[in-house]
Protein backbone atom coordinates (compact mmCIF):
# COMPACT_ATOMS: atom_id res chain seq x y z
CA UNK A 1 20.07 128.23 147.14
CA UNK A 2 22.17 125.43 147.81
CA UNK A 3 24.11 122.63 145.17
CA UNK A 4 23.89 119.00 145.98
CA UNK A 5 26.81 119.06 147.97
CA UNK A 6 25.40 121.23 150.12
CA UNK A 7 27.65 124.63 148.74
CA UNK A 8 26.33 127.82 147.58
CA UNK A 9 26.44 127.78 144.05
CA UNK A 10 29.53 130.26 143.96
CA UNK A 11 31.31 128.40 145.94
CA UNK A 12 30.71 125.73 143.28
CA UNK A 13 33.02 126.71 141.04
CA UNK A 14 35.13 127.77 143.22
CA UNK A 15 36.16 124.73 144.78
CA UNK A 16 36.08 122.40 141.24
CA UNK A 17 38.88 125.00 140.29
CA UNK A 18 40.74 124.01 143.69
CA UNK A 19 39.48 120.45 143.48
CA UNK A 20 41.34 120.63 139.45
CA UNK A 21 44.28 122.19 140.68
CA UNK A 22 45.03 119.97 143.25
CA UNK A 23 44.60 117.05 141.20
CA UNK A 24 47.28 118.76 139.27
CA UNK A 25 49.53 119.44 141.92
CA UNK A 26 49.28 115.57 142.98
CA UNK A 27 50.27 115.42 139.50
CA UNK A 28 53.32 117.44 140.07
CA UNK A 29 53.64 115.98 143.40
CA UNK A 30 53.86 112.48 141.58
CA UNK A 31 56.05 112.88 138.84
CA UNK A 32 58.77 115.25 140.97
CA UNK A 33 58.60 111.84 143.45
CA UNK A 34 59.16 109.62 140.94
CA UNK A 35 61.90 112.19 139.41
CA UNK A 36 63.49 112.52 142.66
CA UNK A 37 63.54 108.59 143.22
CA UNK A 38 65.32 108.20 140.07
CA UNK A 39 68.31 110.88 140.78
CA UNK A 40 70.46 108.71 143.10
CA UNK A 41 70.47 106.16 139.96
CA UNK A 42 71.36 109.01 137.30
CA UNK A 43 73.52 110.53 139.29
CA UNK A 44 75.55 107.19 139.54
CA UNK A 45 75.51 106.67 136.68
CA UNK A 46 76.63 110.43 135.70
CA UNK A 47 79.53 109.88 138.04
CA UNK A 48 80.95 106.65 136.52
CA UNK A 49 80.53 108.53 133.20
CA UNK A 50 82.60 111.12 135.08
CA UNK A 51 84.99 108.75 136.49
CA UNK A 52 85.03 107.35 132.89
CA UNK A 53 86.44 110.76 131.19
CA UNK A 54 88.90 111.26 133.72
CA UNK A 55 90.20 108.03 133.01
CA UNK A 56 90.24 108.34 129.69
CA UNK A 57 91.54 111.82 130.11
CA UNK A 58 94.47 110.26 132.10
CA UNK A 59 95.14 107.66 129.25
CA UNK A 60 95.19 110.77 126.80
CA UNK A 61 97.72 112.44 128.62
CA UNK A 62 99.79 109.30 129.23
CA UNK A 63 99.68 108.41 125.44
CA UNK A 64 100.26 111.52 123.69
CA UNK A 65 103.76 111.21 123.69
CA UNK A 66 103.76 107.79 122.46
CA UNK A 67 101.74 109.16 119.73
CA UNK A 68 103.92 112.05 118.83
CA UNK A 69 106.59 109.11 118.88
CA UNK A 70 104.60 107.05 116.10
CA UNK A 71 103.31 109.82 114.28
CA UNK A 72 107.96 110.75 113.95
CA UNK A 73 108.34 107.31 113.14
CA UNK A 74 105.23 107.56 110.18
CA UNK A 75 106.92 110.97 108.89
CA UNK A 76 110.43 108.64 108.89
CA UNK A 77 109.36 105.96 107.10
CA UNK A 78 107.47 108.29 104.34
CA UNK A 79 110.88 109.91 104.06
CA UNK A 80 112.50 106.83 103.99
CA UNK A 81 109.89 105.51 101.68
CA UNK A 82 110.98 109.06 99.22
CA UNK A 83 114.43 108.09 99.72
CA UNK A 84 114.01 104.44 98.47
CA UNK A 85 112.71 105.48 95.41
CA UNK A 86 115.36 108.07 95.13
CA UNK A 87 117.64 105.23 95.54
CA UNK A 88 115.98 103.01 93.16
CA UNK A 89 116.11 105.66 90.33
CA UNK A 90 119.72 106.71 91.10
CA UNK A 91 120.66 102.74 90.93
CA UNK A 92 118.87 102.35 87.54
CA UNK A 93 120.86 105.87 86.26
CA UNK A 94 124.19 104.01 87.62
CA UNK A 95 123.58 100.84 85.65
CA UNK A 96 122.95 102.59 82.45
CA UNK A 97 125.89 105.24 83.30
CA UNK A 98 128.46 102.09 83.77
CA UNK A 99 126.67 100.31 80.97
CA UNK A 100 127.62 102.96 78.91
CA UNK A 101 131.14 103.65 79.90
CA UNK A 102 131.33 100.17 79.40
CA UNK A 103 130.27 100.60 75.53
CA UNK A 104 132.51 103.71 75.28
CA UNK A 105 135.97 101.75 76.87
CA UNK A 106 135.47 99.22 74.54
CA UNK A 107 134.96 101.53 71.63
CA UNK A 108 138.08 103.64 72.87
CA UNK A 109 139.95 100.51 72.94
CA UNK A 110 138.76 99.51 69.70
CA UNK A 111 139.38 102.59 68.12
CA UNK A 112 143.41 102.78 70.04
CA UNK A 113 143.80 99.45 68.32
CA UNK A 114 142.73 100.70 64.80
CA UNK A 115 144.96 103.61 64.95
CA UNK A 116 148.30 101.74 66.19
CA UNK A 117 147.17 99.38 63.42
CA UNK A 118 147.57 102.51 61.17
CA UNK A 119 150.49 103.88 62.78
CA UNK A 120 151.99 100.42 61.41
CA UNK A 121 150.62 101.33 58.06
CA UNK A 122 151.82 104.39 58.22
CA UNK A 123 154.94 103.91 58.90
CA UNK A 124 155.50 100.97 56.50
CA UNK A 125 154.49 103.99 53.85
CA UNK A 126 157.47 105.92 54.93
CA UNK A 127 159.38 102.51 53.66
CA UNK A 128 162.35 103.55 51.47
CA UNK A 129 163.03 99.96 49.43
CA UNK A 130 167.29 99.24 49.95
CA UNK A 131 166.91 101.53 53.28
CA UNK A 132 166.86 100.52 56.97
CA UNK A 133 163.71 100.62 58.58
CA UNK A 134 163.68 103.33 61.11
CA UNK A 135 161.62 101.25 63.91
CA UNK A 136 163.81 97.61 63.68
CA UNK A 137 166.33 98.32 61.65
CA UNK A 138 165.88 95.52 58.80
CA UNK A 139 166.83 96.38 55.24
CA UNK A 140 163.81 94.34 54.25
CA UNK A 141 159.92 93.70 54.93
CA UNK A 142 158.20 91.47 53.41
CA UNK A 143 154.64 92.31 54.20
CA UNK A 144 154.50 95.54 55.36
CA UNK A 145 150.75 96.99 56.64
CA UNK A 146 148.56 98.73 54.77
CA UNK A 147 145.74 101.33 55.81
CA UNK A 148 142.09 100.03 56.25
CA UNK A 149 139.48 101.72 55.48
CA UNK A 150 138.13 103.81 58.46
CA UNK A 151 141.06 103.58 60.07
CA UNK A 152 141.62 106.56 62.88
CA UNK A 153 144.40 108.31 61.74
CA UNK A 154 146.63 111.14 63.90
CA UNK A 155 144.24 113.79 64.25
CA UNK A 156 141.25 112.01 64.20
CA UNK A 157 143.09 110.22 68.16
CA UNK A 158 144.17 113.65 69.37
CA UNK A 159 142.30 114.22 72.93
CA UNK A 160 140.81 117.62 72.50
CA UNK A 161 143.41 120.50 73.21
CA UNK A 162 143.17 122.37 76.69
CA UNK A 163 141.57 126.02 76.75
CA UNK A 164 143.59 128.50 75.41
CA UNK A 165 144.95 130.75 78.72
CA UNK A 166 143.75 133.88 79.35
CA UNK A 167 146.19 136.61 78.31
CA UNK A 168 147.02 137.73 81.16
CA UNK A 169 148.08 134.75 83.18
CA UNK A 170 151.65 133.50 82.96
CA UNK A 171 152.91 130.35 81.33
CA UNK A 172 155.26 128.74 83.87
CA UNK A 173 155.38 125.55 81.43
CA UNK A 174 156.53 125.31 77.64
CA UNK A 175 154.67 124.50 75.15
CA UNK A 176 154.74 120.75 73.74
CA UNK A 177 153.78 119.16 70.29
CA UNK A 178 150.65 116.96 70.57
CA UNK A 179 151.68 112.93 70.52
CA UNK A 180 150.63 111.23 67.17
């Protein structure tokens, strides 16, 4: 028995699965065409992205130094930055330090003023009425000075004595009395 196309019937099948197939492989056929039309354009464009990275590969190269350069120059100027502030605090301890020697010369003055004030008083105590004065030589005084109260007296002005020298060592200088 024969199909309408004029095939034995197990033929039939036979050539739909070869008629399906190459349909497919038209298919194939097609879209590897089309594929293969578009390479020259991809791979264009693949080389420019090539060209691209070696350029920018280049530039790398060319500006890592400069970059090591900037990033020394950053790590200065945080240093410097540091240092500024170092500077800044060490100015404000300065001020206050010469502030305060300031304060303390004018009380050391103050207080070298009291006590020759009562080295005068002290030695108008010593004043023997009818006797010479031992510092100008007058028989008289008419107002001699008197001690205020809070007035530095001898060892109260006394700079602090030096340590006392180890036993062993040697004095090559004699000894002197403190000045009062």
């Amino acid at each position: 028995m024969r199909t309408a196309t004029g095939h034995p019937p197990c033929h039939t099948a036979e050539l739909a699965a070869l008629d399906r197939e190459r349909q497919q492989l038209t298919e194939t056929l097609t879209d590897a065409q089309e594929r293969l039309n578009t390479l020259p354009q991809r791979r264009a464009a693949l080389a420019a992205r090539l060209e691209d990275t070696r350029s920018a590969q280049e530039t790398s190269r060319e500006l890592t130094p400069t970059l090591n350069l900037v990033e020394k120059q950053l790590e200065a100027a945080r240093r410097r930055d540091a240092l500024d502030q170092q500077i800044s605090a060490a100015h404000k301890v300065l001020s206050q330090a010469e502030k305060d020697s300031e304060q303390a010369a004018k009380t050391y003055i103050d207080i070298r003023r009291r006590r020759t004030d009562g080295i005068v008083a002290e030695l108008a105590g010593r004043l023997v009425y009818g006797e010479h004065c031992p510092v100008c030589g007058s028989p008289t005084h008419p107002a001699p000075a008197t001690a205020q109260p809070g007035q530095p007296t001898a060892p109260t002005n006394r700079p602090p004595k030096p340590p006392t020298p180890a036993p062993s060592r040697a004095r090559t200088r004699p000894k002197r009395p403190w000045p009062t």
